[in-house]
N, C-alpha and C. Protein backbone atom coordinates (compact mmCIF):
# COMPACT_ATOMS: atom_id res chain seq x y z
N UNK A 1 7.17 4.49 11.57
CA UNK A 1 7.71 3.77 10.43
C UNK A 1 8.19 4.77 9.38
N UNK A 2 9.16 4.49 8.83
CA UNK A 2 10.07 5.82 7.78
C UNK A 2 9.15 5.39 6.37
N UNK A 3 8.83 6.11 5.81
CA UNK A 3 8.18 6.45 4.43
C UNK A 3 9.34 6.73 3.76
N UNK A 4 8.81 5.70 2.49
CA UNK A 4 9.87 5.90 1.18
C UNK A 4 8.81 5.75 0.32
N UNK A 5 9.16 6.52 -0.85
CA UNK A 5 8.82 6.81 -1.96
C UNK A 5 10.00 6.15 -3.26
N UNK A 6 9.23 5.23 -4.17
CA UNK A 6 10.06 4.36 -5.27
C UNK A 6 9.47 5.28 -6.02
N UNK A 7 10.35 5.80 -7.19
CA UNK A 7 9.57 7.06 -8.21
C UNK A 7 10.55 5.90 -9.55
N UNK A 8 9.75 5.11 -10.20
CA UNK A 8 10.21 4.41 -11.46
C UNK A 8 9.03 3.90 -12.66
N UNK A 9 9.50 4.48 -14.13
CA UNK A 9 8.54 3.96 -14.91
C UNK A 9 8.85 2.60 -15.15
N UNK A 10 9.61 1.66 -14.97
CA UNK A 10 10.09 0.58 -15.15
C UNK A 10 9.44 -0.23 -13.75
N UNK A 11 8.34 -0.78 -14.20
CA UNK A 11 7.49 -1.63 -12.84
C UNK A 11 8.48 -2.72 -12.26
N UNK A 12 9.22 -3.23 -12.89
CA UNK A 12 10.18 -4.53 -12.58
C UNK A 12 10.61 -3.75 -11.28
N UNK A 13 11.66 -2.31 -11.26
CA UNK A 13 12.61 -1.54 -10.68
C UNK A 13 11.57 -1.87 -9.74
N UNK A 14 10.31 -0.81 -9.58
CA UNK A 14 9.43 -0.33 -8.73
C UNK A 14 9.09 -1.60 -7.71
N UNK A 15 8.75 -2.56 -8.74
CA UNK A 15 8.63 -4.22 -7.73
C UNK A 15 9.66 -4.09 -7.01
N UNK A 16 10.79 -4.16 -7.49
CA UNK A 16 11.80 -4.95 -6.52
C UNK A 16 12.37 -4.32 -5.30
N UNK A 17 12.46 -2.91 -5.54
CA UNK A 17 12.29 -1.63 -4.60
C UNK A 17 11.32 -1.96 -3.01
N UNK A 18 10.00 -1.86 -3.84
CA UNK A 18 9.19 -2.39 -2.97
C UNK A 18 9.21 -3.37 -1.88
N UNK A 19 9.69 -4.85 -2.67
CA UNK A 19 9.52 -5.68 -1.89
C UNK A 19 11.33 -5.61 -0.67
N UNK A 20 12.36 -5.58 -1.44
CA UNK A 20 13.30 -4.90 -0.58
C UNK A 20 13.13 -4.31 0.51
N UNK A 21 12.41 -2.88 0.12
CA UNK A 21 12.30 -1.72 1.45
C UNK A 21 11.21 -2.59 2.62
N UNK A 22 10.01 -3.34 1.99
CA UNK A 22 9.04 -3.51 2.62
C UNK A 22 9.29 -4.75 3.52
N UNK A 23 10.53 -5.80 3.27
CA UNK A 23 10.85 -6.72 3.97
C UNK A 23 12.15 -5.73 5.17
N UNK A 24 12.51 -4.36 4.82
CA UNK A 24 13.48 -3.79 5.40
C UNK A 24 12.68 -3.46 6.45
N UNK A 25 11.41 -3.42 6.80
CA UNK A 25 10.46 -2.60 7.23
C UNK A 25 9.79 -0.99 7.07
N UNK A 26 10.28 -0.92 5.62
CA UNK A 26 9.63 0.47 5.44
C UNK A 26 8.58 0.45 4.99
N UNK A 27 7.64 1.39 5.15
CA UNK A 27 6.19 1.90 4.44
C UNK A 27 6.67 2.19 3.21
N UNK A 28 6.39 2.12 2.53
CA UNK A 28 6.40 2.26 0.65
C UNK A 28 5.35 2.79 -0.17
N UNK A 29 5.62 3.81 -0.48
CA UNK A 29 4.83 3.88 -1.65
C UNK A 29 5.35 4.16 -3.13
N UNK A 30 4.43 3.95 -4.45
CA UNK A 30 4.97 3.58 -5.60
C UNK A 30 4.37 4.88 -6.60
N UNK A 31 5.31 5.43 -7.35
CA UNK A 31 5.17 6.27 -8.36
C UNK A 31 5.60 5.65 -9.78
N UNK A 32 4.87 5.78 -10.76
CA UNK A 32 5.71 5.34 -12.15
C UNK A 32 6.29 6.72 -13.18
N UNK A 33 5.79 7.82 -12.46
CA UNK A 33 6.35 9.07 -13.13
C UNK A 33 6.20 10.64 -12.67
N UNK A 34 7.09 11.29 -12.55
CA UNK A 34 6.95 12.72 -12.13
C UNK A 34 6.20 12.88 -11.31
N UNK A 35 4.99 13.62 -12.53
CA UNK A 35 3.77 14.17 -11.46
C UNK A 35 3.33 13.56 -10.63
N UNK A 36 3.25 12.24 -10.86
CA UNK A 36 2.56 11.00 -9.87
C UNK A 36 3.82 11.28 -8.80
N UNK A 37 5.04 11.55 -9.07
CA UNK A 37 5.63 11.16 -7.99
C UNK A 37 5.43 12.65 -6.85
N UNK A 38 5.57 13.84 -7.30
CA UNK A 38 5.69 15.24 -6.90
C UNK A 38 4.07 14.89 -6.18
N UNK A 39 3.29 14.21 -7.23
CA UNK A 39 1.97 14.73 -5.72
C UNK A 39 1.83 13.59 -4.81
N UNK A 40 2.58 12.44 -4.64
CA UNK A 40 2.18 11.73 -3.42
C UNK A 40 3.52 12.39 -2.72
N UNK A 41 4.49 12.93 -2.95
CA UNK A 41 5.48 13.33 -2.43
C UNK A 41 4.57 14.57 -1.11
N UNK A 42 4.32 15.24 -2.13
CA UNK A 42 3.34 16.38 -1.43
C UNK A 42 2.18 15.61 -0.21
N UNK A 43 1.93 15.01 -0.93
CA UNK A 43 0.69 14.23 -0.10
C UNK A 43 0.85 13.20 1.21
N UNK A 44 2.32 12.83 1.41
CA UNK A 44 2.76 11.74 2.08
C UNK A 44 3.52 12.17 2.93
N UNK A 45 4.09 12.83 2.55
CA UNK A 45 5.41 13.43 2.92
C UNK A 45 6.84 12.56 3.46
N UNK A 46 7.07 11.65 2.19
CA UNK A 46 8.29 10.26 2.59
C UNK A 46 9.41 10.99 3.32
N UNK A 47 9.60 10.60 4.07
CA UNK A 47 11.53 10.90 4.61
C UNK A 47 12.45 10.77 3.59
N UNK A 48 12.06 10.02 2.83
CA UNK A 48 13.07 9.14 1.60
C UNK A 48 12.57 9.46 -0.06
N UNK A 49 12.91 9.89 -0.66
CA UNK A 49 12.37 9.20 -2.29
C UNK A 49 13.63 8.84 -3.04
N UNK A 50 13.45 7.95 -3.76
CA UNK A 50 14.25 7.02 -4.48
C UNK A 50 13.70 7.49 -5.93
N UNK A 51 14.35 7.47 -6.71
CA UNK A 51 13.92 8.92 -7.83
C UNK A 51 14.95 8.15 -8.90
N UNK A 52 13.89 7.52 -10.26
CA UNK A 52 14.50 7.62 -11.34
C UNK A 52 14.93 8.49 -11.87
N UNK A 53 16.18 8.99 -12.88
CA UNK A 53 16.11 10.00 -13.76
C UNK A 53 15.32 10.38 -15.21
N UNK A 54 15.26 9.24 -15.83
CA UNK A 54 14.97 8.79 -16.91
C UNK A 54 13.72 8.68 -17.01
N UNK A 55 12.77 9.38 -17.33
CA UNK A 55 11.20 8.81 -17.18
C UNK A 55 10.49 10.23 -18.17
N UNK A 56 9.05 9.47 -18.77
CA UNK A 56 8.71 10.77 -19.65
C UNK A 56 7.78 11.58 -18.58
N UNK A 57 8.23 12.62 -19.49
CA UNK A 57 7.10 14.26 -18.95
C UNK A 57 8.43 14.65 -17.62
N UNK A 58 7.91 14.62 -16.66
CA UNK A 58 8.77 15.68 -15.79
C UNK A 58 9.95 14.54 -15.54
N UNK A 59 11.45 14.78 -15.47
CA UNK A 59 12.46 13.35 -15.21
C UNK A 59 12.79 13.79 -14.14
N UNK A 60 13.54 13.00 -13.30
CA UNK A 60 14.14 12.81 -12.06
C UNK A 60 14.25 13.92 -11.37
N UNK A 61 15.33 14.86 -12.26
CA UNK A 61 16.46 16.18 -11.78
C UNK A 61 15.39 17.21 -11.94
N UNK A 62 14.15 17.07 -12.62
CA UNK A 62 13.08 18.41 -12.22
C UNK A 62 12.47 17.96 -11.00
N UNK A 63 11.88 16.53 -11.07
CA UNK A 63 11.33 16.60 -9.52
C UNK A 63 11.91 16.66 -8.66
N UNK A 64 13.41 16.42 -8.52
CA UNK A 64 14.37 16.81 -6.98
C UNK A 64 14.19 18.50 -6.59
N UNK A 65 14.59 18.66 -8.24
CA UNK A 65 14.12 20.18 -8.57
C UNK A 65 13.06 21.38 -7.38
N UNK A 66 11.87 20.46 -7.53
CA UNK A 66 10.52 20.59 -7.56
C UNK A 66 10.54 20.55 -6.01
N UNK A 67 10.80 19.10 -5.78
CA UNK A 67 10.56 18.98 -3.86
C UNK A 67 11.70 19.90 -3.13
N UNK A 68 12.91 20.22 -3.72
CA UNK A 68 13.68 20.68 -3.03
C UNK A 68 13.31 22.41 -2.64
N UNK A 69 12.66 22.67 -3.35
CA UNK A 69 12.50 23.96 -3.74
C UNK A 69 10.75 24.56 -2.66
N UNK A 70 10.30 23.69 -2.35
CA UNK A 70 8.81 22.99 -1.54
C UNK A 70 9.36 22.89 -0.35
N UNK A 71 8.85 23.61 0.18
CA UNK A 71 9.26 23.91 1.84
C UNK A 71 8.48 22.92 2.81
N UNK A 72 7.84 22.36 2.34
CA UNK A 72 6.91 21.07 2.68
C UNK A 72 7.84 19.91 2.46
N UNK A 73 8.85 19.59 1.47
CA UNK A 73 9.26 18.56 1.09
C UNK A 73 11.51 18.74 0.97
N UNK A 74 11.05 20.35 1.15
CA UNK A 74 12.56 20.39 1.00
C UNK A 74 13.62 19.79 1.96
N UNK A 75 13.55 19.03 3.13
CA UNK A 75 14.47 18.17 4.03
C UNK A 75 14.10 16.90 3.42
N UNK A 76 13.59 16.51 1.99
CA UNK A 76 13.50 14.97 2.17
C UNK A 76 14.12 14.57 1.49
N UNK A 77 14.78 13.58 1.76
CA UNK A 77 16.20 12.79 1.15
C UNK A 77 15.86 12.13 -0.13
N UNK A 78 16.66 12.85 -1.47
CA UNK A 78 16.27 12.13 -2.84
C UNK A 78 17.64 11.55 -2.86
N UNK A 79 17.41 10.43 -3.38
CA UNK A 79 18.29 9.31 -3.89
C UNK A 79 17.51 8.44 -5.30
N UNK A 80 18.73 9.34 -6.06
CA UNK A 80 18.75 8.55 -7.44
C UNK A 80 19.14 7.70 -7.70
N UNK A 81 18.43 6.57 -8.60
CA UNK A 81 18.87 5.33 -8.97
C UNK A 81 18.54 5.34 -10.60
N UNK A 82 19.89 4.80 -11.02
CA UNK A 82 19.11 4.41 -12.72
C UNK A 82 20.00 3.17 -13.01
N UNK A 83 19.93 3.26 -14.38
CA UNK A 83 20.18 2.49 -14.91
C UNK A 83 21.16 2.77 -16.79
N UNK A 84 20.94 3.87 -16.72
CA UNK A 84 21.62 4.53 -17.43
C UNK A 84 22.42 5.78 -17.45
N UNK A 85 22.15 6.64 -16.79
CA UNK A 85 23.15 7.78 -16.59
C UNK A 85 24.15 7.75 -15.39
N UNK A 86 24.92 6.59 -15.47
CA UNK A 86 25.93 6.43 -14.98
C UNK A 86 27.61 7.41 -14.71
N UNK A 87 27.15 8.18 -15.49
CA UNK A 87 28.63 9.35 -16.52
C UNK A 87 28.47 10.41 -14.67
N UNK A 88 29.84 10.85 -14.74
CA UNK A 88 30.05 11.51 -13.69
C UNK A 88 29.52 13.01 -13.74
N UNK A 89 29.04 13.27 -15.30
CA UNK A 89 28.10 14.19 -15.48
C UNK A 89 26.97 14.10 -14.77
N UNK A 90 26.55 13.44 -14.67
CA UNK A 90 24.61 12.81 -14.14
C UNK A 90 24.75 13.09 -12.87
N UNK A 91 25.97 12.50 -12.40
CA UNK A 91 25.76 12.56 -10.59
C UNK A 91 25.90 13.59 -10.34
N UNK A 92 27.02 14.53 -10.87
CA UNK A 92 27.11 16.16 -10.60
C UNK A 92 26.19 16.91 -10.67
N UNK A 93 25.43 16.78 -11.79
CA UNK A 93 23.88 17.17 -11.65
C UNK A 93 23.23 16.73 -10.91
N UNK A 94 22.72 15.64 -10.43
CA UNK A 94 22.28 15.28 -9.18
C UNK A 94 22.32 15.74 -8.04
N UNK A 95 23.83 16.51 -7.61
CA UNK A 95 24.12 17.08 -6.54
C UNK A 95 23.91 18.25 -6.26
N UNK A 96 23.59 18.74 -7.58
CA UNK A 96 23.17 19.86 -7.41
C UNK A 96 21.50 20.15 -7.58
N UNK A 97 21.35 20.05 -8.13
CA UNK A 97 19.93 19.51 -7.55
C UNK A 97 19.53 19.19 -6.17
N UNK A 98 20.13 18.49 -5.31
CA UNK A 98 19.88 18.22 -4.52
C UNK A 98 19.72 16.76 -3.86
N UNK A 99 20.48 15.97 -4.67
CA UNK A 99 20.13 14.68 -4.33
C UNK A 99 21.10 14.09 -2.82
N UNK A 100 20.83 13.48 -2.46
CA UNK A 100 21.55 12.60 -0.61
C UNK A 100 22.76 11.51 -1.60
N UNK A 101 22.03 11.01 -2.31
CA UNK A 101 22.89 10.03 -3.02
C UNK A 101 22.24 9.25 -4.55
N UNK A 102 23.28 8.45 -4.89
CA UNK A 102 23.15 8.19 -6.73
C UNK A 102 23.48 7.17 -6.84
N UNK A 103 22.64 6.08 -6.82
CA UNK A 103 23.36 4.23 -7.23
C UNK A 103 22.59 4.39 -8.54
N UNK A 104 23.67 3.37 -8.98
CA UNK A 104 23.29 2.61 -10.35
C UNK A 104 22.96 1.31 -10.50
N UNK A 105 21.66 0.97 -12.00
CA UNK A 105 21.64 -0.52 -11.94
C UNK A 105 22.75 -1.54 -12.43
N UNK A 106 23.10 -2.72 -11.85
CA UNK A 106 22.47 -3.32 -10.69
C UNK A 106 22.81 -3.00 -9.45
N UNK A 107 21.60 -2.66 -8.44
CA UNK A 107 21.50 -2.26 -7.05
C UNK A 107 21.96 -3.31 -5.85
N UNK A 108 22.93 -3.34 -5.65
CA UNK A 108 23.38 -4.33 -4.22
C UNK A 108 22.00 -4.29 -3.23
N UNK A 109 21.23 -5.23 -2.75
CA UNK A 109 20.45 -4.75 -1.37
C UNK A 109 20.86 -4.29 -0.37
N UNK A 110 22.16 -4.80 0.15
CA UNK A 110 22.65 -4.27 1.56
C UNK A 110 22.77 -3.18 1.40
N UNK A 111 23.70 -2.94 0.25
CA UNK A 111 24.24 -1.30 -0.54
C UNK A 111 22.80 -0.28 -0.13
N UNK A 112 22.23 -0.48 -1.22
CA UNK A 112 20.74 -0.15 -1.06
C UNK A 112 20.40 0.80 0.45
N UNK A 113 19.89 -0.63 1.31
CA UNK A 113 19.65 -0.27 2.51
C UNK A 113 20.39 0.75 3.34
N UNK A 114 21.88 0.62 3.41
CA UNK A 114 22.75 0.97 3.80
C UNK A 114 22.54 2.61 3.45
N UNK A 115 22.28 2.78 2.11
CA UNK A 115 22.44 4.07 1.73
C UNK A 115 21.37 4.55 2.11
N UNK A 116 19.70 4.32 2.33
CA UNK A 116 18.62 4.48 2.70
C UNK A 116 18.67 4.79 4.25
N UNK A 117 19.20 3.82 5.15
CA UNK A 117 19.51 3.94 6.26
C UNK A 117 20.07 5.80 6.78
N UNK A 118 21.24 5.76 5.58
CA UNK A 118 22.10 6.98 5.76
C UNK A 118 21.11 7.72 5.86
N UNK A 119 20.73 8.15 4.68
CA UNK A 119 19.87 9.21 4.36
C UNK A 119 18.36 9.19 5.29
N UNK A 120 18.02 8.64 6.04
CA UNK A 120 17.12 9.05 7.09
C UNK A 120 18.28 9.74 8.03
N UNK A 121 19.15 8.93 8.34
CA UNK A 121 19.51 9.31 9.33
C UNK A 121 20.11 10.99 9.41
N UNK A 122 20.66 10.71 7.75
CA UNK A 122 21.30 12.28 8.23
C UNK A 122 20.31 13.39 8.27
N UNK A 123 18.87 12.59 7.85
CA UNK A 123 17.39 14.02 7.45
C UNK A 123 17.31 14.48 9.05
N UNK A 124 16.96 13.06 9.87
CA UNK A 124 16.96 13.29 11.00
C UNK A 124 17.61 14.29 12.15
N UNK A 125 18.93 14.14 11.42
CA UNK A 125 19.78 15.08 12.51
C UNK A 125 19.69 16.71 12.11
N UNK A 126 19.22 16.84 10.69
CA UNK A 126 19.11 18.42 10.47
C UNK A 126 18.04 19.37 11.26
């Protein structure tokens, strides 16, 4: 079963994430910030994390930062989602960093999946 990781301080996001991936059939687990997210990241080791930007103490683009840089975690597919840094600034940073991909709120489900789907698949083939 593919492990995903929802990294959101906004519990609504994190719910709906959840129940989405978990009717998609993924294993899920839930972070509401950074560190919480960097140590189940470490600890789990998701194929997937889904990675707010916006969140206090460590934000999004340090923990892509963080796992990418973690030779334990560096093949795992971050995909950012927000709700505010929409600006073609944000995603460029994103990419460099290291992110697979960058939706914004509101999240299509198929979209969603679709892009989740990708991003195993392309972890897979590396």
């Amino acid at each position: 079963m593919t492990r995903v990781l929802a990294v959101d301080d906004n519990e609504a996001h994190c719910y709906a994430l959840r129940r989405i991936l978990e009717h998609a059939g993924y294993e899920v687990f839930h972070a509401g910030n950074g560190a919480e997210a960097l140590e189940i990241a470490l600890r789990e080791k998701p194929e997937v994390v889904l990675l707010d930007i916006n969140m206090p103490g460590l934000n999004g683009y340090e923990v892509c930062s963080r796992l990418k840089a973690d030779q334990s975690t560096s093949k795992t597919a971050v995909i950012f989602h927000t709700a505010t840094d929409a600006t073609s600034q944000a995603r460029s940073y994103a990419e460099t960093v290291g992110a697979s991909a960058f939706l914004t709120y509101p999240i299509n489900t198929d979209h969603l999946l679709s892009v989740v789907q990708g991003a195993v698949a392309r972890s897979k083939a590396k």
